[in-house]
Protein backbone atom coordinates (compact mmCIF):
# COMPACT_ATOMS: atom_id res chain seq x y z
CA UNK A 1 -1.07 2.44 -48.98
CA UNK A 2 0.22 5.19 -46.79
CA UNK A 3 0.23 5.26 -43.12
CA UNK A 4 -0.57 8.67 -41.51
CA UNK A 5 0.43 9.62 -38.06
CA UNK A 6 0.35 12.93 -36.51
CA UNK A 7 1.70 15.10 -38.87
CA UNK A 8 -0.01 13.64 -41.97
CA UNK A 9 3.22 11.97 -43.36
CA UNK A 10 4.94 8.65 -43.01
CA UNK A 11 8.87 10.18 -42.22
CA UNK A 12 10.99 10.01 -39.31
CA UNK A 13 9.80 12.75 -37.56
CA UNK A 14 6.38 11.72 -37.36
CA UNK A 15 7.87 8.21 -35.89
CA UNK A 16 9.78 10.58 -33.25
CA UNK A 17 6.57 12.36 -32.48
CA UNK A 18 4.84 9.05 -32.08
CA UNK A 19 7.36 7.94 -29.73
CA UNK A 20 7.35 11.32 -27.55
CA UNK A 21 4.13 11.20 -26.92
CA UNK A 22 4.46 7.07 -25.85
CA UNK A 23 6.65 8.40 -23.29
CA UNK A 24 4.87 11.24 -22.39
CA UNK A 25 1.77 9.23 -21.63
CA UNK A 26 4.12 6.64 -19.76
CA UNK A 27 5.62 9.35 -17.50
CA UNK A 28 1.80 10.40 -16.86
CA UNK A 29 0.91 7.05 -15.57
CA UNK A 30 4.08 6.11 -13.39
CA UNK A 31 4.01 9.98 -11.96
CA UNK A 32 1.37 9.72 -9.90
CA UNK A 33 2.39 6.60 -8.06
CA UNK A 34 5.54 8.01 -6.23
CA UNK A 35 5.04 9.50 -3.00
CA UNK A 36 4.35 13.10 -2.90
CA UNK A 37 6.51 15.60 -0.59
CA UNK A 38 4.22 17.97 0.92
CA UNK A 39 5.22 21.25 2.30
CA UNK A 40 4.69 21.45 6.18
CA UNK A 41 1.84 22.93 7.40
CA UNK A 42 -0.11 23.75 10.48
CA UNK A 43 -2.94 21.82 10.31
CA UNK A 44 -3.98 22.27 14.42
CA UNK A 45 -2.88 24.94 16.45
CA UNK A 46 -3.31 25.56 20.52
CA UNK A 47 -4.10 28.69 20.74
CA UNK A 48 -6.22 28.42 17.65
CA UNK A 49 -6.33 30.73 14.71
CA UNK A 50 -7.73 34.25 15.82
CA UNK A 51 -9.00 32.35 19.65
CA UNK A 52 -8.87 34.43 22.28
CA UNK A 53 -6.50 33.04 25.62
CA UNK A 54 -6.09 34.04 29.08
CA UNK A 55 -3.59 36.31 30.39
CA UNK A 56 -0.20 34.90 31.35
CA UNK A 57 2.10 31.99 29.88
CA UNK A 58 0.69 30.53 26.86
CA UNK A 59 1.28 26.93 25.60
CA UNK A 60 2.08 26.79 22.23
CA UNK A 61 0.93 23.82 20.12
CA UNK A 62 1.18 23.19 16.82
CA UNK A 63 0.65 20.04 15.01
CA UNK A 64 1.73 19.79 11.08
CA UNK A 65 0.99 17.77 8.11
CA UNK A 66 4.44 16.21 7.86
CA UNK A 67 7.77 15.70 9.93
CA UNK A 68 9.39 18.06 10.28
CA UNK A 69 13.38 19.04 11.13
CA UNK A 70 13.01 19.92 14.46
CA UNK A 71 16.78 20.87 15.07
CA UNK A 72 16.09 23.96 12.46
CA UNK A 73 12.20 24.45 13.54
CA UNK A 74 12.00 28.45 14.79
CA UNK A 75 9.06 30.08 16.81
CA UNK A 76 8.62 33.22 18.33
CA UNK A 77 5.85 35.40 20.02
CA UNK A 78 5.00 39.01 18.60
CA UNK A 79 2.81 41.45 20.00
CA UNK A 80 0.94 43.99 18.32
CA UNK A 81 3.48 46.95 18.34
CA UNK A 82 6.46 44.03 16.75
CA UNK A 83 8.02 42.97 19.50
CA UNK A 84 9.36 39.39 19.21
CA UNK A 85 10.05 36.93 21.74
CA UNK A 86 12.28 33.96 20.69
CA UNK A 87 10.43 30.46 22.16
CA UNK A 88 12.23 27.54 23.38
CA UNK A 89 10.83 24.36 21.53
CA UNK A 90 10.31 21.32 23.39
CA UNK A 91 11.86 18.53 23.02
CA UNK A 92 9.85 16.02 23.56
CA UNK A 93 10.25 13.58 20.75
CA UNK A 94 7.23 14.84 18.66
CA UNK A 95 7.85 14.49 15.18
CA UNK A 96 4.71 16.45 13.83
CA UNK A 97 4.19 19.08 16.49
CA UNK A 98 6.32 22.00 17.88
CA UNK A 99 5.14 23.52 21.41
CA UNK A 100 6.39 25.80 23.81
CA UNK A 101 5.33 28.11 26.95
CA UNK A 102 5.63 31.93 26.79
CA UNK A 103 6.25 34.24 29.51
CA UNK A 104 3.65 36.31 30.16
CA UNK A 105 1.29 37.93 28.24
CA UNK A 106 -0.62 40.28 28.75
CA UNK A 107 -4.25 41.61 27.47
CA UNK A 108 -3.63 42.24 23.56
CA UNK A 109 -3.28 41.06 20.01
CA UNK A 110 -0.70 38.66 19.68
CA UNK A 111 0.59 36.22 16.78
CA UNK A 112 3.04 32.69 17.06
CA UNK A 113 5.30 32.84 13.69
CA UNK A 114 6.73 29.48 13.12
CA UNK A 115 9.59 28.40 10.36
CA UNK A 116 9.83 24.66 9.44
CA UNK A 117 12.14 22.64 7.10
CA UNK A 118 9.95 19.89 5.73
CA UNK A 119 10.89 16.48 4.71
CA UNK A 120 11.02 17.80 0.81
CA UNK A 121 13.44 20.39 1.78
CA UNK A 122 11.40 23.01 1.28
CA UNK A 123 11.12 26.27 4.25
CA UNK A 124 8.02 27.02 5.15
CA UNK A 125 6.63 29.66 7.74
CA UNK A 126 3.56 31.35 9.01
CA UNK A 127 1.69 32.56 11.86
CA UNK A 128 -1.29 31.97 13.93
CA UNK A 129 -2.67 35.15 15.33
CA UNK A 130 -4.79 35.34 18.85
CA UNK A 131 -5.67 37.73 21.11
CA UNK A 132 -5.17 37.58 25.03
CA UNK A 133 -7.85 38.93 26.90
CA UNK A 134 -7.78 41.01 29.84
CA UNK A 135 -7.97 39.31 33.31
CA UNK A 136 -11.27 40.60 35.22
């Protein structure tokens, strides 16, 4: 009596095939239980996405979903016409946020680009735009 496996025949290659697909399904299981490196990424923010802030100094809050390298960690004000303003990061021992203070703003639309190395070593950036209203 023949045996058949995948390919309909009883040979070598089907026994190789066999044993791929063992360790294929083996690879599937034991995958999922290592710890997965997430990108960072701003999960709260101070101002908040498109809010609307008072004239003057800003603080600058942003909490992320992972540590972060802090000593590489980059953020910067720009206003509406591309003007950037390097910020001076805090050091205040935080491992998941970055803040800072910016000088003063004035009434306009405004936007807080950040760059982060994550844990993984992967860069990631973005921005969190807000607008700064006009004092009365």
């Amino acid at each position: 009596m023949k045996r058949y496996f995948l390919g309909g025949g009883t040979g070598r290659a089907d026994r190789q095939s066999v044993w791929w697909l063992l360790l294929v399904l083996v690879l599937m299981l034991v995958a999922p239980l290592q710890p997965v490196a997430a990108h960072a990424l701003v999960i709260e923010s101070q101002p908040p996405a498109r809010g609307q802030v008072a004239a003057g100094p800003v603080t600058v809050d942003l909490k992320f979903n992972s540590r972060l390298d802090r000593k590489r960690a980059r953020l910067r004000v720009i206003d509406a016409q591309g003007a950037a303003s390097d910020l001076t990061i805090q050091d205040d021992g935080s491992v998941e946020h970055l803040r800072a203070t910016t000088g003063t703003l004035s009434a306009g639309d405004y936007r807080i680009e950040w760059y982060v190395l994550s844990p993984d070593g992967h860069v990631t950036r973005g921005n969190v735009p807000f607008t700064v209203l006009a004092t009365p």
